[in-house]
PDB file of N, CA and C in Angstrom:
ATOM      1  N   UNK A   1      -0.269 -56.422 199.179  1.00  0.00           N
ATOM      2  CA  UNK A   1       0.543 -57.472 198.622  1.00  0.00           C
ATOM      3  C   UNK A   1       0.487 -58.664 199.564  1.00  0.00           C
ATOM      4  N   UNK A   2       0.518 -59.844 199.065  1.00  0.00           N
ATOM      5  CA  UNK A   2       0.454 -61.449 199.824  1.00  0.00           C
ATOM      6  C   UNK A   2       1.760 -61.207 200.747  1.00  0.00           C
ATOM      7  N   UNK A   3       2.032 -61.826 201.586  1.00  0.00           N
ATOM      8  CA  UNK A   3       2.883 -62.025 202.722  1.00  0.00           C
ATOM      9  C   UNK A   3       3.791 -62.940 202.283  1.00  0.00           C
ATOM     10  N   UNK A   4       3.672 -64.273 201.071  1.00  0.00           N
ATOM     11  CA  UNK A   4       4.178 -65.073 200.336  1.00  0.00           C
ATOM     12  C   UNK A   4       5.594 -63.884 199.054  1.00  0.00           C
ATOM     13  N   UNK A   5       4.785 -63.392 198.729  1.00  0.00           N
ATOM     14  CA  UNK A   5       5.031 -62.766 197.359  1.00  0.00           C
ATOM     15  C   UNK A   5       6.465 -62.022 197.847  1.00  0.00           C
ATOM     16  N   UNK A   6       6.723 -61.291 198.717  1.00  0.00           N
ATOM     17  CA  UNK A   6       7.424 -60.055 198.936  1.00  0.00           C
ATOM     18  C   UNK A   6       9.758 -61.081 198.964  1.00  0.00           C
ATOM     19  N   UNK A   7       9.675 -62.424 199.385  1.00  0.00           N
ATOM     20  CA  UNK A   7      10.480 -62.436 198.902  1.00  0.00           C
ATOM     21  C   UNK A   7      11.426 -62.837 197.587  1.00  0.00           C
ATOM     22  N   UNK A   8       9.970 -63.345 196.267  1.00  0.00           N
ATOM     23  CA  UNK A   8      10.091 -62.855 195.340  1.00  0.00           C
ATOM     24  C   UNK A   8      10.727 -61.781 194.367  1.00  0.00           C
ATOM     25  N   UNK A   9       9.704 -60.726 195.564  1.00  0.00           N
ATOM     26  CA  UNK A   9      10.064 -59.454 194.873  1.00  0.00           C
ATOM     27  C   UNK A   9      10.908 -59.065 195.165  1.00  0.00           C
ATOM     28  N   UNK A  10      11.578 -58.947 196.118  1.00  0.00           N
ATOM     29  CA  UNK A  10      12.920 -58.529 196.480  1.00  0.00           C
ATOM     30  C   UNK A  10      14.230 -59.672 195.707  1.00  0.00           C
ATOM     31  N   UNK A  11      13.804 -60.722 195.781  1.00  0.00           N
ATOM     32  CA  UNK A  11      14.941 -61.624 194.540  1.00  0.00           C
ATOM     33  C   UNK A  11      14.834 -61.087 193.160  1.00  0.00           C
ATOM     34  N   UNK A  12      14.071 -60.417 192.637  1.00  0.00           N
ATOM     35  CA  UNK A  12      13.595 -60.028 191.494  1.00  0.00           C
ATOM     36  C   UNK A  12      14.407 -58.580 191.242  1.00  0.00           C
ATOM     37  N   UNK A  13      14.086 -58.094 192.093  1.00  0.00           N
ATOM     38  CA  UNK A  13      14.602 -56.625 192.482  1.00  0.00           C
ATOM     39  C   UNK A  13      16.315 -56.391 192.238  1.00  0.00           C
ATOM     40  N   UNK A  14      17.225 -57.628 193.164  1.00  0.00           N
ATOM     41  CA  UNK A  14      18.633 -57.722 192.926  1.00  0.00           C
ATOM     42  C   UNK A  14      18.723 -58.347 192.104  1.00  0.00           C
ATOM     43  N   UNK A  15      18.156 -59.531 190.913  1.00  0.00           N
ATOM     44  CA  UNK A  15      18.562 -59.490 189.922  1.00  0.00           C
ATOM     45  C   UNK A  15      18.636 -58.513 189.045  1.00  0.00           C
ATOM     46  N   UNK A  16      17.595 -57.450 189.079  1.00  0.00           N
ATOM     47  CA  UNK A  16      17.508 -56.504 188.079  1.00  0.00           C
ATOM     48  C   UNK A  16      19.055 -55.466 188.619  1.00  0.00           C
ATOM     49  N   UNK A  17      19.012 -55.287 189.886  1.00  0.00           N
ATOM     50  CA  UNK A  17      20.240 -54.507 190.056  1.00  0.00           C
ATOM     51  C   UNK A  17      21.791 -55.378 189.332  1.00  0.00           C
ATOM     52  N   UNK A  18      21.490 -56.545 189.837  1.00  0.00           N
ATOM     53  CA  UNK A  18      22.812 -57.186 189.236  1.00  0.00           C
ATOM     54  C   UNK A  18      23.007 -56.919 187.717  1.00  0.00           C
ATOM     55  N   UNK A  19      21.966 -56.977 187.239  1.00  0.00           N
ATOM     56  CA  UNK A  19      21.498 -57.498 185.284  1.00  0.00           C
ATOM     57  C   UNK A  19      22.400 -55.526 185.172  1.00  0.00           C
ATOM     58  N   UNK A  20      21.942 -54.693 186.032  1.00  0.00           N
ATOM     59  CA  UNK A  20      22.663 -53.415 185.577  1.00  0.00           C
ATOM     60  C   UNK A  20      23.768 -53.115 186.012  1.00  0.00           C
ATOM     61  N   UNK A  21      24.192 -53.672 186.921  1.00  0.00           N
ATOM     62  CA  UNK A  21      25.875 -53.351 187.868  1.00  0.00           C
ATOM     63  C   UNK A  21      26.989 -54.331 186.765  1.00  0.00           C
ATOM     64  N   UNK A  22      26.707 -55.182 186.526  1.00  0.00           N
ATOM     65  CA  UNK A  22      27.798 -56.186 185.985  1.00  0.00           C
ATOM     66  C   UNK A  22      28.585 -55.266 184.623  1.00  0.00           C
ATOM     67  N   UNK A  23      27.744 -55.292 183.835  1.00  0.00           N
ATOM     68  CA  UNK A  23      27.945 -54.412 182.552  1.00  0.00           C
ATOM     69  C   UNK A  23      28.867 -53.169 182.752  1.00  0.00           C
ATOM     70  N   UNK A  24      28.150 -52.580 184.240  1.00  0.00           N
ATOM     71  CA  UNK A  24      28.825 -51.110 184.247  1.00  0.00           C
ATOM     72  C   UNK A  24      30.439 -51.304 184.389  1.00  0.00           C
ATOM     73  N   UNK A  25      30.697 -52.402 185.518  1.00  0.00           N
ATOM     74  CA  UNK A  25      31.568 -52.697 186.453  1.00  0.00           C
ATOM     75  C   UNK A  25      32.673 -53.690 185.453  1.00  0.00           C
ATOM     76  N   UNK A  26      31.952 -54.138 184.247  1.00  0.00           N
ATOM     77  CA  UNK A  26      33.262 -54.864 183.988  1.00  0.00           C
ATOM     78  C   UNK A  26      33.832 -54.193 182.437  1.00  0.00           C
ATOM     79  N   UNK A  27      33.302 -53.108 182.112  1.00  0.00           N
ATOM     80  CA  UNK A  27      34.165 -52.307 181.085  1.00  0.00           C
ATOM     81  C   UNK A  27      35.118 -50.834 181.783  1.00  0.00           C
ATOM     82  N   UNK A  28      35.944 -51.009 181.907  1.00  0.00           N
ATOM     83  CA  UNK A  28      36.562 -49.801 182.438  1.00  0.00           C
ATOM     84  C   UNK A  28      37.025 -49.111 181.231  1.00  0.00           C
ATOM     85  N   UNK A  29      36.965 -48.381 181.726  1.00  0.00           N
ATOM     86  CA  UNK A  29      37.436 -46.927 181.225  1.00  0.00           C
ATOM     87  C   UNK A  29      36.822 -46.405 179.677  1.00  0.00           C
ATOM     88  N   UNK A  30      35.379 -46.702 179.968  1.00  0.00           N
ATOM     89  CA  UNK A  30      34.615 -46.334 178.575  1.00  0.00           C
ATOM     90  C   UNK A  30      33.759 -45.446 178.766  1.00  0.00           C
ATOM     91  N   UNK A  31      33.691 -45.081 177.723  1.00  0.00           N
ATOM     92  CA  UNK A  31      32.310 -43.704 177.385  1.00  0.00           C
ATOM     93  C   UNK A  31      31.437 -44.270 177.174  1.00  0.00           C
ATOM     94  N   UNK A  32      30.639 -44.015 177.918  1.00  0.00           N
ATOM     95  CA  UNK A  32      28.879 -44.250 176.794  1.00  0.00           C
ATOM     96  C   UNK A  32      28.248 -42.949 176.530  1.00  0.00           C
ATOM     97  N   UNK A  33      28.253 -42.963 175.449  1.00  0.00           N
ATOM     98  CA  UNK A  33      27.838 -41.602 174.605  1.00  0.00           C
ATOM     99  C   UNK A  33      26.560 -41.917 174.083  1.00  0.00           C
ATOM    100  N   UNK A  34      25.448 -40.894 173.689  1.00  0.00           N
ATOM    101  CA  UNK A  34      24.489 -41.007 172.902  1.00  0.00           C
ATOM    102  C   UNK A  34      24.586 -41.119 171.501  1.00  0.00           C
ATOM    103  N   UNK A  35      23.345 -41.488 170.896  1.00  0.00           N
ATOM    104  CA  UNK A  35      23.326 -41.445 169.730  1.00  0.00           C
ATOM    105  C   UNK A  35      23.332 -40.379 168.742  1.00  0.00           C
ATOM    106  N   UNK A  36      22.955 -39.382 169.212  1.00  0.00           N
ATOM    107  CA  UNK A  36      23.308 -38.499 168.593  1.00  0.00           C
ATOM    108  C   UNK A  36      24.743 -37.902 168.534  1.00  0.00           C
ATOM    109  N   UNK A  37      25.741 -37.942 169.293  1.00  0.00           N
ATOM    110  CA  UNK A  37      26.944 -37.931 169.029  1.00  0.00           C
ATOM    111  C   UNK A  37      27.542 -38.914 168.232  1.00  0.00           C
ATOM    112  N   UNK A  38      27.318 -39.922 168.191  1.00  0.00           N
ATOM    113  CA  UNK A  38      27.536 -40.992 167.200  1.00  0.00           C
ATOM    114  C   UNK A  38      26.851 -40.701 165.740  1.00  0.00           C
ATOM    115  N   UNK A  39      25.480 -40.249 165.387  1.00  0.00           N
ATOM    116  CA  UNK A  39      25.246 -39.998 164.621  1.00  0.00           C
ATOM    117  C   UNK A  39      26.043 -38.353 164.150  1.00  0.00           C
ATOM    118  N   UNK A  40      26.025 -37.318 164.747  1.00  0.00           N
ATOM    119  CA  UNK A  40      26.909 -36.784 164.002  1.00  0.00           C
ATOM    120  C   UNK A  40      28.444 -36.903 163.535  1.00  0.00           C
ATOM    121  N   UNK A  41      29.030 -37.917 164.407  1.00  0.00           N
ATOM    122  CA  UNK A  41      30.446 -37.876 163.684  1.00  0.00           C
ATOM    123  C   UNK A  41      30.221 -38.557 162.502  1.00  0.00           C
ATOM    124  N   UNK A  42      28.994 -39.855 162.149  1.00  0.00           N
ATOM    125  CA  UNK A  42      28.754 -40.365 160.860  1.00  0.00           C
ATOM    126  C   UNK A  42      28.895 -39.250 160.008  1.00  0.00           C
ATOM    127  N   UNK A  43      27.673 -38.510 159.987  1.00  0.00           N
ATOM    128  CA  UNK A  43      27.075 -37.191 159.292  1.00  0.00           C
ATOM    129  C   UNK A  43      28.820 -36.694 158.764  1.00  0.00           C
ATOM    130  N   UNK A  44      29.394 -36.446 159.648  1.00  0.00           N
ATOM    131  CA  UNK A  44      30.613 -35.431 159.427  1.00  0.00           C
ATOM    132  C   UNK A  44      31.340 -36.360 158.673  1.00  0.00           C
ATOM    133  N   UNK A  45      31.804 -37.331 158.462  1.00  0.00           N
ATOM    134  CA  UNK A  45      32.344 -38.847 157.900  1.00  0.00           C
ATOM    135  C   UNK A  45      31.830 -38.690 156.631  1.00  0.00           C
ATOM    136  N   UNK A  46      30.427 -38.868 156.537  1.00  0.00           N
ATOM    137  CA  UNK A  46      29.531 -38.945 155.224  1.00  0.00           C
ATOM    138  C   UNK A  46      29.759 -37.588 154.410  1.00  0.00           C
ATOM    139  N   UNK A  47      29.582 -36.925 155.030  1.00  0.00           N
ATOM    140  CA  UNK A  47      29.307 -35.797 154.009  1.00  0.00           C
ATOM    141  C   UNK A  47      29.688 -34.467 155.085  1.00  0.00           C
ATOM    142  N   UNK A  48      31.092 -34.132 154.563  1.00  0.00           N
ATOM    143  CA  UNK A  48      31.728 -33.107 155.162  1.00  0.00           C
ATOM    144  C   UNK A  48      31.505 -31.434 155.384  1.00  0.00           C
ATOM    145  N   UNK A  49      30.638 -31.459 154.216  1.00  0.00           N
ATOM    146  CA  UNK A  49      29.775 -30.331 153.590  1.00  0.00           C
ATOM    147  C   UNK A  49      28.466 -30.065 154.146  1.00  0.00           C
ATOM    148  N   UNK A  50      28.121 -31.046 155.059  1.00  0.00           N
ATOM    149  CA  UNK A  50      26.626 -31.093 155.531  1.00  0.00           C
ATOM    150  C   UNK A  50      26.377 -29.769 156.415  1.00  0.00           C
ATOM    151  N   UNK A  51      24.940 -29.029 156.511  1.00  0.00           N
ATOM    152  CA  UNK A  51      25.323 -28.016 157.048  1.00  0.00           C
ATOM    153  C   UNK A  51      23.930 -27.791 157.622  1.00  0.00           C
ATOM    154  N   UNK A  52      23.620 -28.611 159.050  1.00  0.00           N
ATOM    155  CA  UNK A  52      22.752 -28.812 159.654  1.00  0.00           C
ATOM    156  C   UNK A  52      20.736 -27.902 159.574  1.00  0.00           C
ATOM    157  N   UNK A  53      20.486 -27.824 159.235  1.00  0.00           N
ATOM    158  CA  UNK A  53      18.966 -26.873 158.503  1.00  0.00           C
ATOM    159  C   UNK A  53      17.685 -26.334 159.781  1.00  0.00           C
ATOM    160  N   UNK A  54      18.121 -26.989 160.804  1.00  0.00           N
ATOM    161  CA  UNK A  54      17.776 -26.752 162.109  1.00  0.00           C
ATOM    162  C   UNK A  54      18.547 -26.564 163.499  1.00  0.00           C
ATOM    163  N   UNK A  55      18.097 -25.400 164.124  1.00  0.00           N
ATOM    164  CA  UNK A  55      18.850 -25.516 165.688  1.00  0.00           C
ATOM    165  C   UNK A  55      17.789 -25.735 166.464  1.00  0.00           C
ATOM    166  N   UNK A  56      18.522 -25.888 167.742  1.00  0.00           N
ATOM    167  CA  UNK A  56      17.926 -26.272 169.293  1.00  0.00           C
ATOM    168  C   UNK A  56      17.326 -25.279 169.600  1.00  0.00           C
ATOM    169  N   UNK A  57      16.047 -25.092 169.896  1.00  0.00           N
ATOM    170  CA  UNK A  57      15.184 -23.740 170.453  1.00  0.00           C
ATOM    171  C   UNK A  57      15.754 -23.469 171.722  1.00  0.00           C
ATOM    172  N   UNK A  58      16.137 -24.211 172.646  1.00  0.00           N
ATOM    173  CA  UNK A  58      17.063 -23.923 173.963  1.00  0.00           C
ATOM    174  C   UNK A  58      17.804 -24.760 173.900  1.00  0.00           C
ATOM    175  N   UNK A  59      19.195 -24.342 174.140  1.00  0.00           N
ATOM    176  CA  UNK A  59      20.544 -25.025 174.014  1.00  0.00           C
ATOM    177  C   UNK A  59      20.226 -25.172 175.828  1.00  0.00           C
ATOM    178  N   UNK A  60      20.423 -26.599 176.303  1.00  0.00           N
ATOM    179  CA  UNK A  60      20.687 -26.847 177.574  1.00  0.00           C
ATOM    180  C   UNK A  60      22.088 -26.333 178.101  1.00  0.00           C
ATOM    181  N   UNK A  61      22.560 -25.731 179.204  1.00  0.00           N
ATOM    182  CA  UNK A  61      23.874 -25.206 179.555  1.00  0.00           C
ATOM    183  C   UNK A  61      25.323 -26.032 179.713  1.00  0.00           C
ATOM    184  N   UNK A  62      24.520 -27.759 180.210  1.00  0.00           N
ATOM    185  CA  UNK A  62      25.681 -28.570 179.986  1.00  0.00           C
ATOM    186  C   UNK A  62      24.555 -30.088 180.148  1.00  0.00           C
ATOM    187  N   UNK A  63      26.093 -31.332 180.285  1.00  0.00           N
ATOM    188  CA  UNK A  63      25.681 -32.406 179.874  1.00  0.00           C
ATOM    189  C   UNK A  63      24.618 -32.891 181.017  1.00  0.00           C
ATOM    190  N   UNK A  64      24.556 -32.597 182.994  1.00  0.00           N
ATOM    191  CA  UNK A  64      23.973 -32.983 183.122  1.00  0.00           C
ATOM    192  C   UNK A  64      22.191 -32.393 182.937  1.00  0.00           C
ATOM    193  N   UNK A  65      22.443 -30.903 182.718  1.00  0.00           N
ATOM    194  CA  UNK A  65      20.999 -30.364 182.764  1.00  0.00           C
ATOM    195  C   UNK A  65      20.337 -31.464 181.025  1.00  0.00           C
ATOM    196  N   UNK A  66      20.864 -31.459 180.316  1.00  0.00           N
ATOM    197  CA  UNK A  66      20.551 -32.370 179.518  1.00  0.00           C
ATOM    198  C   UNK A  66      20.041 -34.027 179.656  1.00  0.00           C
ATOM    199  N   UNK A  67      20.990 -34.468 180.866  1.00  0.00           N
ATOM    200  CA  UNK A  67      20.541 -35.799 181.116  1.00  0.00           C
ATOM    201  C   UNK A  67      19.557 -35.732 182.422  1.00  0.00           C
ATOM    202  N   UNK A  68      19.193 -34.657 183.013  1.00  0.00           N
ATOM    203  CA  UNK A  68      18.165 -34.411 183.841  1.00  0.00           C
ATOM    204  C   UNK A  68      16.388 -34.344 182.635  1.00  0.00           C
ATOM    205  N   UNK A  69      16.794 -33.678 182.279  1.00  0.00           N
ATOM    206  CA  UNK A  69      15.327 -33.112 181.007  1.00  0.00           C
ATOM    207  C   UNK A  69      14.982 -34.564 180.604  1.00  0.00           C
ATOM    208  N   UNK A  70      16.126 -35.238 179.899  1.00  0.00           N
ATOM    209  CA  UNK A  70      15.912 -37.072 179.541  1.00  0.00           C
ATOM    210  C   UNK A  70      15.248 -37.521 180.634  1.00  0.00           C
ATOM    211  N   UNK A  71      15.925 -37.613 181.856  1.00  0.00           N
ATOM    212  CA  UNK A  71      15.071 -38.503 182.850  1.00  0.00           C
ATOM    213  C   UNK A  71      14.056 -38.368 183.237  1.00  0.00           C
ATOM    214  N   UNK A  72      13.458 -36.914 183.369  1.00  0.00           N
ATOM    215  CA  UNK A  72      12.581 -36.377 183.498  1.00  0.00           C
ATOM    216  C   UNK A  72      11.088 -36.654 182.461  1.00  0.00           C
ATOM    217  N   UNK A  73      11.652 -36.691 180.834  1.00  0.00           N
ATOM    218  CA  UNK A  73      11.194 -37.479 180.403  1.00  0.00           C
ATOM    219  C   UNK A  73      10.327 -38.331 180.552  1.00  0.00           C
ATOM    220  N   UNK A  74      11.376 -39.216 180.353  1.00  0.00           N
ATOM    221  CA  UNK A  74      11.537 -40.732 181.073  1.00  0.00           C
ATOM    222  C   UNK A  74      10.442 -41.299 181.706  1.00  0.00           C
ATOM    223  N   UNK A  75      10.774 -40.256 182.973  1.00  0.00           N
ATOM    224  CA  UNK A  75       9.571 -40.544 184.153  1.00  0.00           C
ATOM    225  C   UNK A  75       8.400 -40.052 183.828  1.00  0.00           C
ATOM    226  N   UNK A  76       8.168 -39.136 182.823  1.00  0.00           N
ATOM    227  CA  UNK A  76       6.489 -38.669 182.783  1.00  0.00           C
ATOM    228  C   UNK A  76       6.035 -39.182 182.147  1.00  0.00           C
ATOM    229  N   UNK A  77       6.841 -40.146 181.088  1.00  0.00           N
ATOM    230  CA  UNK A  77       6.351 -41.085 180.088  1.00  0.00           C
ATOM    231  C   UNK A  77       6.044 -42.180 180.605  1.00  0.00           C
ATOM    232  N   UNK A  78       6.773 -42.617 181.594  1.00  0.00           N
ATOM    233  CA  UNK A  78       6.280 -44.338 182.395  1.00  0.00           C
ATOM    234  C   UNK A  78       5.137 -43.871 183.751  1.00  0.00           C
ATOM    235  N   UNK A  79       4.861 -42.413 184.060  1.00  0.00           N
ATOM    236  CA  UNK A  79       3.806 -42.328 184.420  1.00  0.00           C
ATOM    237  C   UNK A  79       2.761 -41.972 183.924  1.00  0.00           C
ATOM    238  N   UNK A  80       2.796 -41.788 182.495  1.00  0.00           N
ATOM    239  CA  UNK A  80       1.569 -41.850 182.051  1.00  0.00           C
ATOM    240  C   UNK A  80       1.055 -42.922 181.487  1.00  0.00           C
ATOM    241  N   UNK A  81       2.015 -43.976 180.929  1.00  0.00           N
ATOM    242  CA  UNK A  81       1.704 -45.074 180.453  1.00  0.00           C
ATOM    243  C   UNK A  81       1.370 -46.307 181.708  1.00  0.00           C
ATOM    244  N   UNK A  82       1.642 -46.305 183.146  1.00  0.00           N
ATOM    245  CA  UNK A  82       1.173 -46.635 184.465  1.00  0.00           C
ATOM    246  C   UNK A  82       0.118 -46.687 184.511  1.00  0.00           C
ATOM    247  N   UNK A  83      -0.200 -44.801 184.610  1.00  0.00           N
ATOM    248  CA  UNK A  83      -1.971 -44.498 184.577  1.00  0.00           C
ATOM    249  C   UNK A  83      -2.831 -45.262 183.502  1.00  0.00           C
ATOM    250  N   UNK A  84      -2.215 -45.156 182.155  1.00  0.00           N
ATOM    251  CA  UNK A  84      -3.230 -46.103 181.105  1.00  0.00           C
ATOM    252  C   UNK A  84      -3.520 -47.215 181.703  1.00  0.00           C
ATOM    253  N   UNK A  85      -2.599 -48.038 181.988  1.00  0.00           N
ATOM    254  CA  UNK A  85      -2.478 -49.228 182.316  1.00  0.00           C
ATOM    255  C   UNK A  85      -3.219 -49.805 183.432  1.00  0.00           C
ATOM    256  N   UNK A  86      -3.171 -48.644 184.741  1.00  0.00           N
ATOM    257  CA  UNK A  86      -3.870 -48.693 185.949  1.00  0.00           C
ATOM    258  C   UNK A  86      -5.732 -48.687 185.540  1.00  0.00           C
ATOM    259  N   UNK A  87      -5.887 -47.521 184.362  1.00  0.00           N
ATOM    260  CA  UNK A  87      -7.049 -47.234 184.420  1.00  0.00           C
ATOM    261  C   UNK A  87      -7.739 -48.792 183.858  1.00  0.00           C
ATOM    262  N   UNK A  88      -6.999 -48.976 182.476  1.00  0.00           N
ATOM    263  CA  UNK A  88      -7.416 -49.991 181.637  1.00  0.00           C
ATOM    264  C   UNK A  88      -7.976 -51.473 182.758  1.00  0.00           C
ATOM    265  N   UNK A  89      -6.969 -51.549 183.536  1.00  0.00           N
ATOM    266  CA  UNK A  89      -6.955 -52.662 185.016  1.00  0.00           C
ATOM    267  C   UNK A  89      -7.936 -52.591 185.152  1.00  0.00           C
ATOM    268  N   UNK A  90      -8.544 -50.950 186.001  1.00  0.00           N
ATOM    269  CA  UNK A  90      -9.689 -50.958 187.382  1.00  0.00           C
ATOM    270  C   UNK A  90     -10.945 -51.059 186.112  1.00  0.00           C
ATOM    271  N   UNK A  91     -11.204 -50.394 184.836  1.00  0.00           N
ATOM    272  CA  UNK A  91     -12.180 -50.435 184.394  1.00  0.00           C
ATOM    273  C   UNK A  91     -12.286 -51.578 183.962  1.00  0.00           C
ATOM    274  N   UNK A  92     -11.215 -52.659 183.835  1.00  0.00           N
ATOM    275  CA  UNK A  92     -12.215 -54.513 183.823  1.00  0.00           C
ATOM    276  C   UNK A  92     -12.360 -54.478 184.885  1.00  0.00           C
ATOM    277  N   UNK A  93     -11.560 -54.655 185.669  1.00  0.00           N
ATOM    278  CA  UNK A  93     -12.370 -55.373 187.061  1.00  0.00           C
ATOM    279  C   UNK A  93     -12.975 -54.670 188.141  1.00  0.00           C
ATOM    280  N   UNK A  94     -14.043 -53.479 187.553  1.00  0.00           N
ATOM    281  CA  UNK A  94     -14.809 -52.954 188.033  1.00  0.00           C
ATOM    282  C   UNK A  94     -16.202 -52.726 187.078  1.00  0.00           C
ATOM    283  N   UNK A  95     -16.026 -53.329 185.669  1.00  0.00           N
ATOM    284  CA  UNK A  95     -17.115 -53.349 184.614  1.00  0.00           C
ATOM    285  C   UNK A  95     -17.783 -54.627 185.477  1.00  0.00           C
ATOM    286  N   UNK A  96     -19.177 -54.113 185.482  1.00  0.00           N
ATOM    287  CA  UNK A  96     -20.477 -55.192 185.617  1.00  0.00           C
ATOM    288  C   UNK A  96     -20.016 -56.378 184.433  1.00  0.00           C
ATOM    289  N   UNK A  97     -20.217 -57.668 185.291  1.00  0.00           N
ATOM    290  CA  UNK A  97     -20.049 -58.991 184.235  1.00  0.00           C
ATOM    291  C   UNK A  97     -20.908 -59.147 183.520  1.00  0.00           C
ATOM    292  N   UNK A  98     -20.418 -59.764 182.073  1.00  0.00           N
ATOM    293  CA  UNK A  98     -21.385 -60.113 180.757  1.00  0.00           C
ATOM    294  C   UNK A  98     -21.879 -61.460 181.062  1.00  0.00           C
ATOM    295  N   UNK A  99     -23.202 -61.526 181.099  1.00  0.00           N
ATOM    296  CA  UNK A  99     -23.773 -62.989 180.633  1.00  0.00           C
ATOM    297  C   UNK A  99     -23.352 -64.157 180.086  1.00  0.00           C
TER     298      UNK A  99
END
């Protein structure tokens, strides 16, 4: 990295922390729930009778082993889409130039 660039990146860096702290910090005392809890109380709202046609092949034991598996996710998905991205990079600017 340039010797120029790095305090950029670090101004860049605490905005992104700020852009996520503010939000957290100025609603107190709220839930943030997923969508799928939101979508089933609809479901239950809509149609009281509904009577779900699929289960969970493994029920996770609680909420954080659940929000671990998400992040986990998460992360194998933005490292594989990295690697595309990395490869897509080095193979231009390592393809022999066109005429």
């Amino acid at each position: 990295m340039k010797q120029k660039r790095w305090p950029l990146m670090v101004a860049l860096l605490c905005a992104c922390a700020v852009i996520a702290i503010i939000p957290l910090m100025s609603i107190k005392d709220s839930e943030f729930g997923g969508a799928d809890g939101q979508a089933e109380e609809l479901i239950g709202e809509i149609a009281p009778n509904y009577e779900p046609w699929a289960e969970p092949l493994v029920e996770p034991p609680g909420g954080e082993t659940e929000s671990l598996l998400f992040c986990l996710q998460a992360a194998l998905g933005g490292g594989v889409l990295g690697y595309g991205f990395g490869y897509l990079r080095s193979r231009q600017k390592h393809s022999p130039a066109e005429a």
